[in-house]
Protein backbone atom coordinates (compact mmCIF):
# COMPACT_ATOMS: atom_id res chain seq x y z
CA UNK A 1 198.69 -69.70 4.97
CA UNK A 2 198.80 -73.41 5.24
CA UNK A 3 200.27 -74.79 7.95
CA UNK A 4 202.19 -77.94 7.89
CA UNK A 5 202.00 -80.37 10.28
CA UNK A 6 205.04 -80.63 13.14
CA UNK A 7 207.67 -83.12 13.00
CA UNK A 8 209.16 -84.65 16.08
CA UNK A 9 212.12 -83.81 17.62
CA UNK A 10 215.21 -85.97 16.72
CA UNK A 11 215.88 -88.13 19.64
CA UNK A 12 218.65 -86.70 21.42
CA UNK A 13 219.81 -83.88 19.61
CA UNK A 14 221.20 -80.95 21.37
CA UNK A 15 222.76 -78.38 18.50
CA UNK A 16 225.82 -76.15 20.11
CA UNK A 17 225.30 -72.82 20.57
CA UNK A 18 226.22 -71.86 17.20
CA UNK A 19 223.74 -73.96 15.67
CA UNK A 20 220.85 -72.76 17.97
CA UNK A 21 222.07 -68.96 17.29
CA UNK A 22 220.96 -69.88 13.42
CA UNK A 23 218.80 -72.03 13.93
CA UNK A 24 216.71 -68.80 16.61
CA UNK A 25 217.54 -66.22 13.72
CA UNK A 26 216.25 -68.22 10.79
CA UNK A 27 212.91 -69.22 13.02
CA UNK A 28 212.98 -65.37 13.96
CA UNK A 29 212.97 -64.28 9.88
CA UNK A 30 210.26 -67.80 9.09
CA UNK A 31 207.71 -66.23 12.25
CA UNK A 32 205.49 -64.52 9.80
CA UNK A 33 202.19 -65.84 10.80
CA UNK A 34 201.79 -63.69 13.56
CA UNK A 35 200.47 -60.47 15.84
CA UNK A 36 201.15 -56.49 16.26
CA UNK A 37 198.32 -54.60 18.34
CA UNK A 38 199.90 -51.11 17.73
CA UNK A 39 201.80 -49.69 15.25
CA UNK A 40 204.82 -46.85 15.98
CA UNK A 41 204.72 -43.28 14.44
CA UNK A 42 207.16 -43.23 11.32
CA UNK A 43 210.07 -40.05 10.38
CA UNK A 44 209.65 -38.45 7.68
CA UNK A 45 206.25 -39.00 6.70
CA UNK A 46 204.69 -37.19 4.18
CA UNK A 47 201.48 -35.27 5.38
CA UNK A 48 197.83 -34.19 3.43
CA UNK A 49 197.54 -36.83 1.70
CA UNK A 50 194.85 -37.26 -1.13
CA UNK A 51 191.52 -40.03 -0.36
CA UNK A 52 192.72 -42.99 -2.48
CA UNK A 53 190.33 -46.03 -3.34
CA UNK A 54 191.43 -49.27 -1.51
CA UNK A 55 191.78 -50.92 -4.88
CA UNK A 56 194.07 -48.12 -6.21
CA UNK A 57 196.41 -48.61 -2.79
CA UNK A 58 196.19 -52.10 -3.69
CA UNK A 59 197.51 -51.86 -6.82
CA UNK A 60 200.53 -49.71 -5.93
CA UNK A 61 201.18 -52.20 -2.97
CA UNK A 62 201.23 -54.72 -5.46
CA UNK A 63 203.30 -52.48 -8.01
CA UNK A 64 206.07 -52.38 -5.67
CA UNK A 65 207.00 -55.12 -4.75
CA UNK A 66 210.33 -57.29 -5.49
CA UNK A 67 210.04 -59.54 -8.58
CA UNK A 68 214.01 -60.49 -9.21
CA UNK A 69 214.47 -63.79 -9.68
CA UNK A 70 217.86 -63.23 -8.09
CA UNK A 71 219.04 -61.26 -4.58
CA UNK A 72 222.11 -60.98 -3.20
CA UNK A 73 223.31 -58.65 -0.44
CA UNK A 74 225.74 -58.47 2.73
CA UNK A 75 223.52 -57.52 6.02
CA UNK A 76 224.57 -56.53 9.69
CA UNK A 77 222.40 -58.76 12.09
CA UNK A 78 221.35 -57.08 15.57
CA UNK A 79 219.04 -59.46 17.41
CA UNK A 80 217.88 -59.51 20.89
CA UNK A 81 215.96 -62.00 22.64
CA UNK A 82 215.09 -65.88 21.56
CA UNK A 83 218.84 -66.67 23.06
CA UNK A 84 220.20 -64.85 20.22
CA UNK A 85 221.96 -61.49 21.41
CA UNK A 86 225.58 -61.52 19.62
CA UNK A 87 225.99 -59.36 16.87
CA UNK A 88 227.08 -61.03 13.48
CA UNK A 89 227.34 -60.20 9.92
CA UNK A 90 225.74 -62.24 6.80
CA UNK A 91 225.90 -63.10 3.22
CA UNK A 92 222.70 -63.54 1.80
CA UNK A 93 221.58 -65.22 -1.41
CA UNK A 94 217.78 -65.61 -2.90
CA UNK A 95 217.53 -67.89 -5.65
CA UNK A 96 213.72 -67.24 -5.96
CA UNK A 97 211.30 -70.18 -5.29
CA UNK A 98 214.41 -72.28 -4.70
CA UNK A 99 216.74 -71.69 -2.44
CA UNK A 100 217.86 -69.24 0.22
CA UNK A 101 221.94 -69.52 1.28
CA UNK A 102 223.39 -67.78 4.34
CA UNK A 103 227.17 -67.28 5.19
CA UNK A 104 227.52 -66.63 8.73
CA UNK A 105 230.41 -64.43 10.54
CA UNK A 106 231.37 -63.12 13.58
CA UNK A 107 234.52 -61.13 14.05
CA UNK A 108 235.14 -61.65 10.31
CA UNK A 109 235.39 -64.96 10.55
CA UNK A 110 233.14 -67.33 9.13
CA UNK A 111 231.04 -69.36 11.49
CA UNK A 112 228.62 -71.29 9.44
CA UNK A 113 226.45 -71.41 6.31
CA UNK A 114 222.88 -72.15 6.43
CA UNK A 115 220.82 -73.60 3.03
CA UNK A 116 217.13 -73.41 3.20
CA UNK A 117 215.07 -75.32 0.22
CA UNK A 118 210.70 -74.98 0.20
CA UNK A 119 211.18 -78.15 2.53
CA UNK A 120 214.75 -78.40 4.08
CA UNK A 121 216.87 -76.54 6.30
CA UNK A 122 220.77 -77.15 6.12
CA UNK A 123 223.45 -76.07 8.33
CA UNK A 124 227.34 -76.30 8.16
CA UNK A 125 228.23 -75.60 11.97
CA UNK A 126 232.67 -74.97 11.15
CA UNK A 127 233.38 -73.85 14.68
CA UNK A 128 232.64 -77.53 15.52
CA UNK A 129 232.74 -78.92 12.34
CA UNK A 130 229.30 -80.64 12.21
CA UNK A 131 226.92 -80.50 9.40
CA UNK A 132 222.70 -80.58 10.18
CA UNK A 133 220.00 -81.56 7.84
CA UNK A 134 216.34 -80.87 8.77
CA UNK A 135 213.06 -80.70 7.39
CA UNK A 136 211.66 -77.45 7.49
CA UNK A 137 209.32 -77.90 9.58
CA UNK A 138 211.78 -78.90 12.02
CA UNK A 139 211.62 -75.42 12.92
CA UNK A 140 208.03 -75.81 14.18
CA UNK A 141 208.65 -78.76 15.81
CA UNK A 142 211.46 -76.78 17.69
CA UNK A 143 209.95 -73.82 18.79
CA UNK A 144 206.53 -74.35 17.61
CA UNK A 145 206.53 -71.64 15.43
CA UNK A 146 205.05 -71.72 11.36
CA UNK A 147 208.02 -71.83 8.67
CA UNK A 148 207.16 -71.06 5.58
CA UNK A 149 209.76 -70.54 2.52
CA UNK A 150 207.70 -68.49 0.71
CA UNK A 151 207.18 -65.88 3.69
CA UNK A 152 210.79 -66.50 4.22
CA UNK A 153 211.73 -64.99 0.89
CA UNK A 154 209.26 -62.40 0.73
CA UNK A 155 210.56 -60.98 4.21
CA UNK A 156 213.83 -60.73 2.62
CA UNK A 157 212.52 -58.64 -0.67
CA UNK A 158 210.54 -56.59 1.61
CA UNK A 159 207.51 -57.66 0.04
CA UNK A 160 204.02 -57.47 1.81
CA UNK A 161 202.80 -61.34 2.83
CA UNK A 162 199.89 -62.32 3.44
CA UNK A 163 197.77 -59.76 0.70
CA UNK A 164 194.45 -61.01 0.18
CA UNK A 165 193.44 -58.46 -1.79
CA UNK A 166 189.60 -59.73 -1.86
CA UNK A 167 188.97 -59.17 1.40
CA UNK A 168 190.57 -55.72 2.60
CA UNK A 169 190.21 -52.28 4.00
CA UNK A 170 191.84 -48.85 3.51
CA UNK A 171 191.34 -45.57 5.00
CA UNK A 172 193.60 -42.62 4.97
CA UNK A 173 195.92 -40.87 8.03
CA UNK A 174 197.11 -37.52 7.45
CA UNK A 175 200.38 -38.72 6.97
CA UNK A 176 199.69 -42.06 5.33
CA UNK A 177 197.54 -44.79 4.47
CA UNK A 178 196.42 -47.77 6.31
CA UNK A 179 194.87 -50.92 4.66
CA UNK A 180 193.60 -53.66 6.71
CA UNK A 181 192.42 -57.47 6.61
CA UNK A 182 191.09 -59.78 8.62
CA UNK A 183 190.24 -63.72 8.23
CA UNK A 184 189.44 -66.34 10.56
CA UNK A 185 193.31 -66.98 11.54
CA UNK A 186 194.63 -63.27 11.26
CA UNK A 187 194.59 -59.73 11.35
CA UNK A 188 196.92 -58.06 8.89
CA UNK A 189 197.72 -54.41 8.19
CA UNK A 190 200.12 -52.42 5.96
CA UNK A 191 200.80 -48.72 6.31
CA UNK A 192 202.01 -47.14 2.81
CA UNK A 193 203.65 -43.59 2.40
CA UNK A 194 202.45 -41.07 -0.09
CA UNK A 195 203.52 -41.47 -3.61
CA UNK A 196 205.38 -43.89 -4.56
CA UNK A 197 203.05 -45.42 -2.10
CA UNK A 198 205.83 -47.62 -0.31
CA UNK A 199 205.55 -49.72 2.24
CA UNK A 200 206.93 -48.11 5.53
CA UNK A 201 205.36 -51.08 7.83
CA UNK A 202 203.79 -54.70 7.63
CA UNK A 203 202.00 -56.44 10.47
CA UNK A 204 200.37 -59.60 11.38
CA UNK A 205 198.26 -60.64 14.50
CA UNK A 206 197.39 -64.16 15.26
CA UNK A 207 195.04 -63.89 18.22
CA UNK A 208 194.30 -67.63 18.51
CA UNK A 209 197.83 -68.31 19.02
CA UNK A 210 199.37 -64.91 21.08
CA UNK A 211 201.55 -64.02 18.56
CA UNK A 212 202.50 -60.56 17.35
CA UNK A 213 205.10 -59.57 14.33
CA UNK A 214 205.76 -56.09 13.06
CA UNK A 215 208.46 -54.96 10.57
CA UNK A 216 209.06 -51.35 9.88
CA UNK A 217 211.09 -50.49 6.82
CA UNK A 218 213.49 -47.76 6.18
CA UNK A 219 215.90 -45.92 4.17
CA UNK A 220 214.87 -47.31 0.81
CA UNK A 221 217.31 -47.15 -2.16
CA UNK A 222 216.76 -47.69 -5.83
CA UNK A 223 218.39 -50.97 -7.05
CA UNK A 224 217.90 -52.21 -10.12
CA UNK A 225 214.64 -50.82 -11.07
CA UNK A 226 213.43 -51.78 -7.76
CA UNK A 227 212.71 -49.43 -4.79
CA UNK A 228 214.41 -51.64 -1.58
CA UNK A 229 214.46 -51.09 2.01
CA UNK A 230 217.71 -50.98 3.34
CA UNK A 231 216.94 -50.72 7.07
CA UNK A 232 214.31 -53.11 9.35
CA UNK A 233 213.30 -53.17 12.79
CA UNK A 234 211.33 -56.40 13.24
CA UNK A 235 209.58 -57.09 16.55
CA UNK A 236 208.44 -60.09 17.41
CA UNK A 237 206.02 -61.64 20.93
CA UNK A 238 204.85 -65.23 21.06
CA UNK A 239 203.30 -67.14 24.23
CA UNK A 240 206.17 -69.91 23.08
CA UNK A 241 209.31 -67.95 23.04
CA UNK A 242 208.84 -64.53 24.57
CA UNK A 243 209.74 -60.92 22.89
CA UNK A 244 212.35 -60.85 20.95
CA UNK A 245 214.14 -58.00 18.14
CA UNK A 246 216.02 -58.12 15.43
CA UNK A 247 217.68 -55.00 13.15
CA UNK A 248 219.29 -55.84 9.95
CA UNK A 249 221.20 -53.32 7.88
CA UNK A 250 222.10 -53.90 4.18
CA UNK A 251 223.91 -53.22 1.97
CA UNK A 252 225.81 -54.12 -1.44
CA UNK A 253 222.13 -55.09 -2.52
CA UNK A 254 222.10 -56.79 -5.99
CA UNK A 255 218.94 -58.48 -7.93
CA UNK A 256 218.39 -60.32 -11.17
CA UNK A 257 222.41 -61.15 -10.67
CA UNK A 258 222.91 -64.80 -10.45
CA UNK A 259 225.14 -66.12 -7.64
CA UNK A 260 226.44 -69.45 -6.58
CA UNK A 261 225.43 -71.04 -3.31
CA UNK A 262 228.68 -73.53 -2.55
CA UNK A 263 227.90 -76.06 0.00
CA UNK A 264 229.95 -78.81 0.46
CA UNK A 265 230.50 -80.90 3.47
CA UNK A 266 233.91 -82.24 4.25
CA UNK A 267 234.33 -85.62 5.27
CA UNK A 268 235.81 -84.42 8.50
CA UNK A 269 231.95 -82.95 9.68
CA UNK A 270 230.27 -84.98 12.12
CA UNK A 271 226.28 -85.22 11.12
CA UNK A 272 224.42 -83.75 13.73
């Protein structure tokens, strides 16, 4: 994964609390480019499973996943750690390869929108009526932590990232399989059910730079003519910002419908 280089903080800028809530929870989903040392047992796995080739896992890894060039769904937002622990609800909109929108509410009321492009992150802050504009990497620069809008979007399919599918391992459990890769910057695996060979959990280690991410999904539901994962439990443990959790729930999932992604700023918004 490339890694762009860090901007520098804006001189004086202190977001609310609001605004660092997002701002934590959309580092928290862009934190890709990371670690997990161990990986947790999983329900309901199948068991006696059949030897398969590493290219033939490969392929059905690859089968699977999430091609709509639209996603839309509502999701309930558990996080702990990274100075985000409130519960909170979201809209969420994919416009592949271009934009990712976020409506924000707590108590069923809206707090704020967030609008991330490939190289821009912008946030509408209406508790205190202030409107932020920042280069993606501002997110590095801020917790010095990779952001990455491809990752970004993947992670919300519940696609596997990272595949380099020159340069991996398989081997089999007796409940499911396990392919592996290593490079010079990480160590990824990806643990895959029986047929239809889903992916029940995704992990990346980053040993250089003490950073561990795991996501484990769950309860997966056809939409469209897509298998999706309904339920994650993402872990996350960086030297930079601690341990941290997050559990989102969907549902109403759509794909390949097109939505609109309204953000305006009001002339009454202070630019942050």
């Amino acid at each position: 994964m490339n890694k762009s280089k860090f901007y520098r903080k804006s001189a004086g800028f202190k977001p609310c609390a609001f605004v660092m809530q997002t701002l934590n929870f959309v580092s928290f989903l862009l934190i890709i480019a990371l670690l997990l040392p161990a990986c947790k047992a999983k329900k309901d796995a199948s068991s006696n499973l059949k030897r398969k080739s590493t290219s033939f896992l490969v392929e059905k890894l690859q089968d699977n996943q999430i091609s709509a060039d639209w996603f839309s769904a509502k999701a309930r937002i558990v996080p702990s750690g990274f100075g985000v622990g409130t519960t909170f609800s979201a809209n969420i909109r994919v416009r592949r390869d271009s934009a990712i929108w976020m409506n924000v509410s707590k108590i069923g009321l809206e707090a704020g929108r967030a609008l991330i492009r490939p190289d821009s992150v912008f946030i509408l802050d209406r508790l205190n009526r202030t409107y932020y504009a920042r280069p993606l990497a501002y997110v590095e620069s801020e917790f010095n932590l990779p952001a990455d809008f491809n990752l970004l979007q993947e992670m919300i399919l519940g696609n596997a990232i990272l595949l380099d599918e020159n340069n991996i391992n398989s081997k089999k459990l007796t409940d499911r399989y396990i392919l592996t890769a290593n490079s010079d910057d990480y160590q990824t695996e990806y643990r895959l059910g029986g047929s239809p060979y889903l992916l029940e959990e995704m992990s990346v280690n980053d040993e250089t730079n003490q950073r561990s991410f795991s996501i484990d999904f769950d309860e997966y539901k056809k939409v469209s003519k897509h298998q999706f994962s309904h339920r994650r439990d993402i872990e996350l443990s960086s030297e930079e910002t601690g341990d941290g959790t997050i559990k989102i729930n969907f549902s109403k999932v759509e794909m390949d419908v097109p939505k609109s992604m309204p953000f305006s700023v009001s002339s009454r918004y202070t630019r942050g």
